[in-house]
C-alpha atoms as a PDB file:
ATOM      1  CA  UNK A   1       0.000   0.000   0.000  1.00  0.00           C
ATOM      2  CA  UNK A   2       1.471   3.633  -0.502  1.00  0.00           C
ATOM      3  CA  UNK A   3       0.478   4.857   2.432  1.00  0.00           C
ATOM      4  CA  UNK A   4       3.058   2.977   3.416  1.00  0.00           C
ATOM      5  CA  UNK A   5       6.384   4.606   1.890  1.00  0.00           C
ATOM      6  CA  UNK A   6       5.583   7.883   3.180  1.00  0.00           C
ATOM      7  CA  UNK A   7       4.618   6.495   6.820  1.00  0.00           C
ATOM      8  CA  UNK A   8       8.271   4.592   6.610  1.00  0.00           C
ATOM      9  CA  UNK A   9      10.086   7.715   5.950  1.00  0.00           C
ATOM     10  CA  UNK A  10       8.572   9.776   8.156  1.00  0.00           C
ATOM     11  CA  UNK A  11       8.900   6.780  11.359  1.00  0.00           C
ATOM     12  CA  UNK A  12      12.305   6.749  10.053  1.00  0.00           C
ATOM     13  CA  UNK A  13      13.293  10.242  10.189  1.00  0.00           C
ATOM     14  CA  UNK A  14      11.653  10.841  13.601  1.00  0.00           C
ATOM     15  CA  UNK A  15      13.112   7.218  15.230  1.00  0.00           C
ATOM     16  CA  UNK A  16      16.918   9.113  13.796  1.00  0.00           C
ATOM     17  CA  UNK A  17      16.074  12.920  15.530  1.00  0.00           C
ATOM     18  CA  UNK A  18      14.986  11.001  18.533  1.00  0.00           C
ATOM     19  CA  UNK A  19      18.193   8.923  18.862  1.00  0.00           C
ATOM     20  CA  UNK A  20      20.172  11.770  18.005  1.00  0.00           C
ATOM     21  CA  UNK A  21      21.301   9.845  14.450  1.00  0.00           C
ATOM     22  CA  UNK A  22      20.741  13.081  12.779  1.00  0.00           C
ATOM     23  CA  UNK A  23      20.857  16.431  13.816  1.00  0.00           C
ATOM     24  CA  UNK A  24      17.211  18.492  14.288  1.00  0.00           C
ATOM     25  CA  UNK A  25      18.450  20.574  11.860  1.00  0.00           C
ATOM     26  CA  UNK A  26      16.246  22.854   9.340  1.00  0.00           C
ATOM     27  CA  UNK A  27      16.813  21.135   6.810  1.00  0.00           C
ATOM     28  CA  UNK A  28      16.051  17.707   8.158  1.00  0.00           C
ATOM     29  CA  UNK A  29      12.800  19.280   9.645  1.00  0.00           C
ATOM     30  CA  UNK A  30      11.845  20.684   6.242  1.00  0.00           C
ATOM     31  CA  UNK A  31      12.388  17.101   4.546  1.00  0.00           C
ATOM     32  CA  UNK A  32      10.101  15.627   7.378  1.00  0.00           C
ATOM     33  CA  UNK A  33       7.675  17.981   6.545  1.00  0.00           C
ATOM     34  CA  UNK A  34       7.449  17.198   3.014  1.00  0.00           C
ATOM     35  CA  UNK A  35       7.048  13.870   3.711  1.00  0.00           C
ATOM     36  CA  UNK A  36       4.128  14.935   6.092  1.00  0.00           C
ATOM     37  CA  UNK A  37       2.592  16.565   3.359  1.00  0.00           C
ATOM     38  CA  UNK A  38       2.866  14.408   0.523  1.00  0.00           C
ATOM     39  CA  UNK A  39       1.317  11.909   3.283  1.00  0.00           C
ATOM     40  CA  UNK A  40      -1.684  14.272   3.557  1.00  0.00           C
ATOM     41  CA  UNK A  41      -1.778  14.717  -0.038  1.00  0.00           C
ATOM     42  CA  UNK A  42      -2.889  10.568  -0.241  1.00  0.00           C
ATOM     43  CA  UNK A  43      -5.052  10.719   2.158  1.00  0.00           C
ATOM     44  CA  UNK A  44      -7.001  13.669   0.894  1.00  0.00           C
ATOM     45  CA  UNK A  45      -6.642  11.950  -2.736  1.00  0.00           C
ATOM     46  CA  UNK A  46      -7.759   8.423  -1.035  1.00  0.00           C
ATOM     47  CA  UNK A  47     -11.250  10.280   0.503  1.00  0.00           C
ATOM     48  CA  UNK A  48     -12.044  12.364  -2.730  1.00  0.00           C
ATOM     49  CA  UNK A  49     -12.365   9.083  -4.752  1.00  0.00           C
ATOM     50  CA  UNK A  50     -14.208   7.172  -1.904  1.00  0.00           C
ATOM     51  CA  UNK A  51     -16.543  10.394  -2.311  1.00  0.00           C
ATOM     52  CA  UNK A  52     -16.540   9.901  -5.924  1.00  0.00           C
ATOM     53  CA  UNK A  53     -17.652   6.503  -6.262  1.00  0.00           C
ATOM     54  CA  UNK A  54     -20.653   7.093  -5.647  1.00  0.00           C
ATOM     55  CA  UNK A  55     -20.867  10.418  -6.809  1.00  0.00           C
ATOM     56  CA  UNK A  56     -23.821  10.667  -8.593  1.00  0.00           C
ATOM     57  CA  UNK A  57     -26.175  10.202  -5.714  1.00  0.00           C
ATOM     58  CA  UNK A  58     -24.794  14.361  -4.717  1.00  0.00           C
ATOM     59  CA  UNK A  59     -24.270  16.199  -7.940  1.00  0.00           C
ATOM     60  CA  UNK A  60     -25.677  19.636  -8.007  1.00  0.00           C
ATOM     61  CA  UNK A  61     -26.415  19.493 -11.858  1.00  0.00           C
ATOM     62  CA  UNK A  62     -27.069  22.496 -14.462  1.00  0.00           C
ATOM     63  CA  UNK A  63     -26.823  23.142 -17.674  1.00  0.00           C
ATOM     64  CA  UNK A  64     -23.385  24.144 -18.373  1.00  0.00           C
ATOM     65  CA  UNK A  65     -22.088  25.713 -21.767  1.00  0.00           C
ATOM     66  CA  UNK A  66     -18.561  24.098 -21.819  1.00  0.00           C
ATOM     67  CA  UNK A  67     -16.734  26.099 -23.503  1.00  0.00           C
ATOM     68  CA  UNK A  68     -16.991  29.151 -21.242  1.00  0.00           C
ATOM     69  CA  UNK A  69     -16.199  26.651 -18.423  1.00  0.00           C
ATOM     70  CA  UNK A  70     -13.029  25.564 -20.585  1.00  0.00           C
ATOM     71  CA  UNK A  71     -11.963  28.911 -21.524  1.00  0.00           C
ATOM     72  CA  UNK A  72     -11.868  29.796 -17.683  1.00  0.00           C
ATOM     73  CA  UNK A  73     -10.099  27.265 -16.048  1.00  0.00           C
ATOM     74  CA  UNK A  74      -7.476  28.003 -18.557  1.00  0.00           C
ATOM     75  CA  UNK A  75      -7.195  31.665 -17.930  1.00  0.00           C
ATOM     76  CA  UNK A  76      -6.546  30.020 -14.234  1.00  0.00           C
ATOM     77  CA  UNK A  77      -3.536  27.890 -15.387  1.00  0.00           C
ATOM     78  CA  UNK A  78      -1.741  30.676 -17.180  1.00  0.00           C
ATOM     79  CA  UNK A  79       0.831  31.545 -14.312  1.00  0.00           C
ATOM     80  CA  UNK A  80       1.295  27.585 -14.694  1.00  0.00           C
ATOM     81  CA  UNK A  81       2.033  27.081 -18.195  1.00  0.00           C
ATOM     82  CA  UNK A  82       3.985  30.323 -18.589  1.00  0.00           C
ATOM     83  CA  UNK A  83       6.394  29.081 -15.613  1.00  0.00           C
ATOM     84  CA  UNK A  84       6.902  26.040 -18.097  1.00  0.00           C
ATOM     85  CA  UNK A  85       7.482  27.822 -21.461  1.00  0.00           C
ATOM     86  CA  UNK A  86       4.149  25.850 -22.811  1.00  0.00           C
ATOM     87  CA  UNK A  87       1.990  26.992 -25.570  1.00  0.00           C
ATOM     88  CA  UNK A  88      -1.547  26.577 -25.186  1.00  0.00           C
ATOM     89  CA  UNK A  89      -3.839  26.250 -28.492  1.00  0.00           C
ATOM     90  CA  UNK A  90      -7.598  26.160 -28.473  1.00  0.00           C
ATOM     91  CA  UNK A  91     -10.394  25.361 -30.896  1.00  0.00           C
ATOM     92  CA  UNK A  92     -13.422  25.076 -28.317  1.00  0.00           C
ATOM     93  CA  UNK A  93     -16.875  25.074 -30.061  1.00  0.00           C
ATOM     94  CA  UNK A  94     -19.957  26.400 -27.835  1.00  0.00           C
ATOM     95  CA  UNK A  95     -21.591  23.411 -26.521  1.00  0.00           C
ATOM     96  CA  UNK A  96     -23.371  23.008 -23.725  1.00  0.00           C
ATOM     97  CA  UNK A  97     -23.585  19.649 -21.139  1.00  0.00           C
ATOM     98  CA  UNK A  98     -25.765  18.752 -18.233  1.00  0.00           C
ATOM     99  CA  UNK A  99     -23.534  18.197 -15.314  1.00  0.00           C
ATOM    100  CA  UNK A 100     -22.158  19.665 -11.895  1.00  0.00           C
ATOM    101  CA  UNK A 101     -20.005  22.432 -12.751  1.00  0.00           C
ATOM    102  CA  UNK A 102     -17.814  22.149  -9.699  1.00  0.00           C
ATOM    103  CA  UNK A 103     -16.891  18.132 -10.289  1.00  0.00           C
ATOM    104  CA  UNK A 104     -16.477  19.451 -14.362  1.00  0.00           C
ATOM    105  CA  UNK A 105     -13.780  22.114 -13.504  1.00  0.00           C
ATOM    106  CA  UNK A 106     -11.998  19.738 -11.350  1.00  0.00           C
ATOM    107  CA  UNK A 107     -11.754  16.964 -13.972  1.00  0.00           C
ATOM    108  CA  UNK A 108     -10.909  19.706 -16.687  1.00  0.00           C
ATOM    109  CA  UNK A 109      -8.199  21.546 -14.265  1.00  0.00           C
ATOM    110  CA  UNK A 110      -6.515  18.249 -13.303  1.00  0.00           C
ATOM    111  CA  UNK A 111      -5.777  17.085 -16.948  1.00  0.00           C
ATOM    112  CA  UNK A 112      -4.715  20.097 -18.041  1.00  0.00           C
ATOM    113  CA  UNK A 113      -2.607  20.418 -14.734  1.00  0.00           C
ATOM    114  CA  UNK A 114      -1.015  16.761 -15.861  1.00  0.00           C
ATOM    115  CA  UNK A 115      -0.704  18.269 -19.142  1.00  0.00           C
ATOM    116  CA  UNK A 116       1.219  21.257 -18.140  1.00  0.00           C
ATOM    117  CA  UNK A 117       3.723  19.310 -15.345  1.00  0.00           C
ATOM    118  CA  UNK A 118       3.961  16.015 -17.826  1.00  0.00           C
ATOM    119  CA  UNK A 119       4.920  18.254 -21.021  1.00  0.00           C
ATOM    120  CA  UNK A 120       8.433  19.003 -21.614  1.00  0.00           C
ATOM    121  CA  UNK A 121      10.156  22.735 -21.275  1.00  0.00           C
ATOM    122  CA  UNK A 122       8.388  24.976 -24.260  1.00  0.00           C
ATOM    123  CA  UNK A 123       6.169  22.271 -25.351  1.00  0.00           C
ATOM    124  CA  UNK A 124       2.867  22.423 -26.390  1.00  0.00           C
ATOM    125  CA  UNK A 125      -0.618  21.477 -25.620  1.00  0.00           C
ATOM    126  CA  UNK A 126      -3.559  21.487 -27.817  1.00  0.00           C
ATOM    127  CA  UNK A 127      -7.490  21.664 -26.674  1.00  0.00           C
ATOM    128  CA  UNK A 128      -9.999  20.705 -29.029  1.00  0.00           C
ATOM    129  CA  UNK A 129     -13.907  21.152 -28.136  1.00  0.00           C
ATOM    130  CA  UNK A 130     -16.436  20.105 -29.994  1.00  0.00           C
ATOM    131  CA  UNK A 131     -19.938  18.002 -31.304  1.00  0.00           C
ATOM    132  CA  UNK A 132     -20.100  14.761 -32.341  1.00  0.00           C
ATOM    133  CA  UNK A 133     -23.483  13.446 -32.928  1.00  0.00           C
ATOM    134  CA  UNK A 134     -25.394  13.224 -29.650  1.00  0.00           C
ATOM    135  CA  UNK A 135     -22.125  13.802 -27.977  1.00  0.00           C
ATOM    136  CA  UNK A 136     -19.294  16.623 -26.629  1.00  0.00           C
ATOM    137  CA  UNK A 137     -15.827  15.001 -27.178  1.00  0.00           C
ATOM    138  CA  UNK A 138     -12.982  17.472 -25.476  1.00  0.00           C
ATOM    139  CA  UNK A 139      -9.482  16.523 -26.512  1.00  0.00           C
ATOM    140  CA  UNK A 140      -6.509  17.400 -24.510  1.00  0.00           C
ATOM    141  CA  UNK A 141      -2.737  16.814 -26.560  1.00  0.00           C
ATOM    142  CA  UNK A 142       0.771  17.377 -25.729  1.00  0.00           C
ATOM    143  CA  UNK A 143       3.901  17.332 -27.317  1.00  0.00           C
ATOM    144  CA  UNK A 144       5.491  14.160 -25.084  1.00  0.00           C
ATOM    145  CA  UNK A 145       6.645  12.871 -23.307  1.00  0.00           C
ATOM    146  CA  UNK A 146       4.508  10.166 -24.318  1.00  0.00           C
ATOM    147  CA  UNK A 147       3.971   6.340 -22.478  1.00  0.00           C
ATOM    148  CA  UNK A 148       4.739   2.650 -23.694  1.00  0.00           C
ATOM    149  CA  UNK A 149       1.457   0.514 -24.226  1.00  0.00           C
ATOM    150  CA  UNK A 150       1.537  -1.310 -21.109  1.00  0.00           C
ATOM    151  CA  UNK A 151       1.649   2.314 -19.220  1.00  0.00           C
ATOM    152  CA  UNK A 152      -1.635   3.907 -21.538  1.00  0.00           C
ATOM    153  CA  UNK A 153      -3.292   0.519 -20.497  1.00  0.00           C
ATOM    154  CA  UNK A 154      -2.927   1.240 -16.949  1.00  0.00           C
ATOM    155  CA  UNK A 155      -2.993   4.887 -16.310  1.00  0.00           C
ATOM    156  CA  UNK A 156      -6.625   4.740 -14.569  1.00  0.00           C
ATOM    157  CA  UNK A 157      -5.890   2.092 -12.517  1.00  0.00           C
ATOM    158  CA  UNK A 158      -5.997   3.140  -9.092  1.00  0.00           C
ATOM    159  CA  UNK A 159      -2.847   4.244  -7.488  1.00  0.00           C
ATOM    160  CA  UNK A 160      -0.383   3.914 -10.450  1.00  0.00           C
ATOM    161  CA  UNK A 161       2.062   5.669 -11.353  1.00  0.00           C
ATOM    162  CA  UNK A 162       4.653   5.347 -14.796  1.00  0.00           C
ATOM    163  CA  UNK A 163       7.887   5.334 -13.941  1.00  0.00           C
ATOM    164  CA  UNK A 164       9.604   7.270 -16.527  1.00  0.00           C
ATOM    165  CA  UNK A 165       9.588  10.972 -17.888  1.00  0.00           C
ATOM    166  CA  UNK A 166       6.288  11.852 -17.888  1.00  0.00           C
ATOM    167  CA  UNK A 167       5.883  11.662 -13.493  1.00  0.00           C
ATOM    168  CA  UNK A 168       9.678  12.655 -12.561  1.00  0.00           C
ATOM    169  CA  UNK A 169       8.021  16.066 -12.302  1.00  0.00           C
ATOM    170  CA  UNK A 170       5.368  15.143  -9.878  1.00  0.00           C
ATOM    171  CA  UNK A 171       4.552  14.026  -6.400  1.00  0.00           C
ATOM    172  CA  UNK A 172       0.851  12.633  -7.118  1.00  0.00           C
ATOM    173  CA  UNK A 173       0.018   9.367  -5.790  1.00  0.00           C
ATOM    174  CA  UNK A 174      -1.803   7.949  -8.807  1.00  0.00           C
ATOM    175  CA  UNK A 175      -5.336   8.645  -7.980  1.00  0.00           C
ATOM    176  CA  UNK A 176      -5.949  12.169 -10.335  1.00  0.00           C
ATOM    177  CA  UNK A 177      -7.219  10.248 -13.340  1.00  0.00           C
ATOM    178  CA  UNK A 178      -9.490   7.245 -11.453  1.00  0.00           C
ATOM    179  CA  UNK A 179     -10.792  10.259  -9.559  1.00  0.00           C
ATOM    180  CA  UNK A 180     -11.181  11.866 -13.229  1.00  0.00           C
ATOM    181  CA  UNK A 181     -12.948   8.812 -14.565  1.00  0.00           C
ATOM    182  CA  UNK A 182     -15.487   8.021 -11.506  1.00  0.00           C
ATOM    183  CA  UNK A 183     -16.323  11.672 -12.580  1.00  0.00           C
ATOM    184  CA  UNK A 184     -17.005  11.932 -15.912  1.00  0.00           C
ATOM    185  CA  UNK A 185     -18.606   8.239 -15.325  1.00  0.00           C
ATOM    186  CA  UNK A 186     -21.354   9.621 -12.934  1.00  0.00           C
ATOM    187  CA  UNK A 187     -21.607  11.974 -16.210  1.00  0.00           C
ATOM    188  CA  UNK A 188     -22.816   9.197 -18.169  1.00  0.00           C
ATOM    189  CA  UNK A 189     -20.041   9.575 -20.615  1.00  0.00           C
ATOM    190  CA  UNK A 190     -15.948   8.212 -20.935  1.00  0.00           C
ATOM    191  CA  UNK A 191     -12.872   9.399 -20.751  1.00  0.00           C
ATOM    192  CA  UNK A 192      -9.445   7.132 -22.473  1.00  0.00           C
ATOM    193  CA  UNK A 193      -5.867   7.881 -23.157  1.00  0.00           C
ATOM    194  CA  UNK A 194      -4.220   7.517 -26.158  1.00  0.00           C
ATOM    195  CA  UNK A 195      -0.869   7.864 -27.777  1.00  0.00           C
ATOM    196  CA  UNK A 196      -1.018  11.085 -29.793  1.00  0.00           C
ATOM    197  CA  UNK A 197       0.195  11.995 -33.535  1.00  0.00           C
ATOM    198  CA  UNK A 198       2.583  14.443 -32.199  1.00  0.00           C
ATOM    199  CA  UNK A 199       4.814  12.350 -29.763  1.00  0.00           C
ATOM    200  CA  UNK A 200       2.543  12.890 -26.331  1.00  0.00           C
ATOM    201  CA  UNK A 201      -0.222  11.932 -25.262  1.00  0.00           C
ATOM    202  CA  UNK A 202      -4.106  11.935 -25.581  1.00  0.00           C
ATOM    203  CA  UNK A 203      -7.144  12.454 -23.236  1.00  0.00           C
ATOM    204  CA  UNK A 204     -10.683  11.832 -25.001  1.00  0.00           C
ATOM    205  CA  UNK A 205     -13.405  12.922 -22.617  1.00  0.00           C
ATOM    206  CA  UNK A 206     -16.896  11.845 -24.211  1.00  0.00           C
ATOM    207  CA  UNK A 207     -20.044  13.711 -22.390  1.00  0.00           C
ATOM    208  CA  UNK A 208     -23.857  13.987 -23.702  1.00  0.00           C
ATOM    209  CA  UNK A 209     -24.681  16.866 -25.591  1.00  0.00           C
ATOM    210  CA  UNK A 210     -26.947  18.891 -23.890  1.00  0.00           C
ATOM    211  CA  UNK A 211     -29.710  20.893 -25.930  1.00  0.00           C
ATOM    212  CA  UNK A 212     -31.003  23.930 -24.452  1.00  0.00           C
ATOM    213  CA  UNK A 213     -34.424  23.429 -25.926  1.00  0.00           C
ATOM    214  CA  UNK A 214     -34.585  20.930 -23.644  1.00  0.00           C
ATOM    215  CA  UNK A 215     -35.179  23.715 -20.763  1.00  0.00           C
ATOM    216  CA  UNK A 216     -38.230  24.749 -22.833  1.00  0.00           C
END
């Protein structure tokens, strides 16, 4: 279980302060606390998709035009993707889906959080909205690094991690894109990873279209 690595280092660290192993410096106490967090991190990432899997029973739902939504959340990753030198393009057609807007904006900002930590220095990423027969497909690219196979086939299992390029940036524990998918689930629609055309890698997130004339 992860819980457990973090919980080692941290019994670790405190058993060497205590026996006077290491010295109670600052710099010790600031790796302890790290380790602290990133074990609060889990936990709070561990609740969220116990909430989640059942999610549907306490959605606040609304029509939502999605594009709006989109164009938003992106405005709030800006300080984000300039830190990284990344180049955001966007072709979002106005479309509109019945959901909770607060459980959409967290799926949304997570991927294109992932996006922006996963990409290399002055990549890009590429966001594509739009209708596809009774459906919304949003498409979220990046310029790599990309996965192997065996890591697209596993990247919504629960508490995985790849081990190579694309999470030496990160701290997460694995649980961002289950949480994702028990989201977009309770949606009624699908979200899958593929390898993209330009070296990275894809998110498809498929949601009914919603028509407003069916307020009328």
């Amino acid at each position: 279980m992860r819980l457990r690595t973090p919980l080692t280092i941290i019994r670790g660290e405190m058993e060497a302060l205590v026996d006077g192993v290491i010295p109670a410096s600052s710099e010790n106490l600031t790796l302890l606390q790290l380790e602290i967090l990133r074990l609060n991190r889990l936990i709070d990432d561990l609740h969220e998709l116990a909430i989640t899997d059942n999610l549907e029973l306490s959605m606040q739902t609304q029509p939502i035009q999605l594009d709006s939504l989109i164009t938003t959340l992106c405005k709030r990753c800006e300080g984000l993707l300039q830190k990284r030198g990344l180049t955001l393009s966007m072709r979002l057609d106005s479309v509109y889906v019945w959901g909770d807007e607060a459980r959409l904006s967290q799926v949304f900002t997570n991927l294109l959080k992932n996006c922006a930590h996963y990409t290399e220095l002055d990549g890009n990423i590429w966001l594509e909205l739009h209708r596809k027969g009774s459906n919304v497909q949003l498409l979220i690219e990046d310029s790599g690094p990309g996965v192997s196979d065996e890591q697209l086939d596993k990247l919504f299992q629960r508490l995985y991690r790849t081990d190579q390029s694309r999470n030496s940036q990160t701290g997460g524990a694995g649980l961002g894109l289950a949480i994702c998918e028990n989201i977009i689930a309770a949606h009624h629609g699908h979200i899958q990873a593929m390898h993209g055309a330009k070296g990275g890698l894809v998110i498809l997130v498929t949601l009914p279209l919603y028509s407003m004339e069916q307020t009328t």
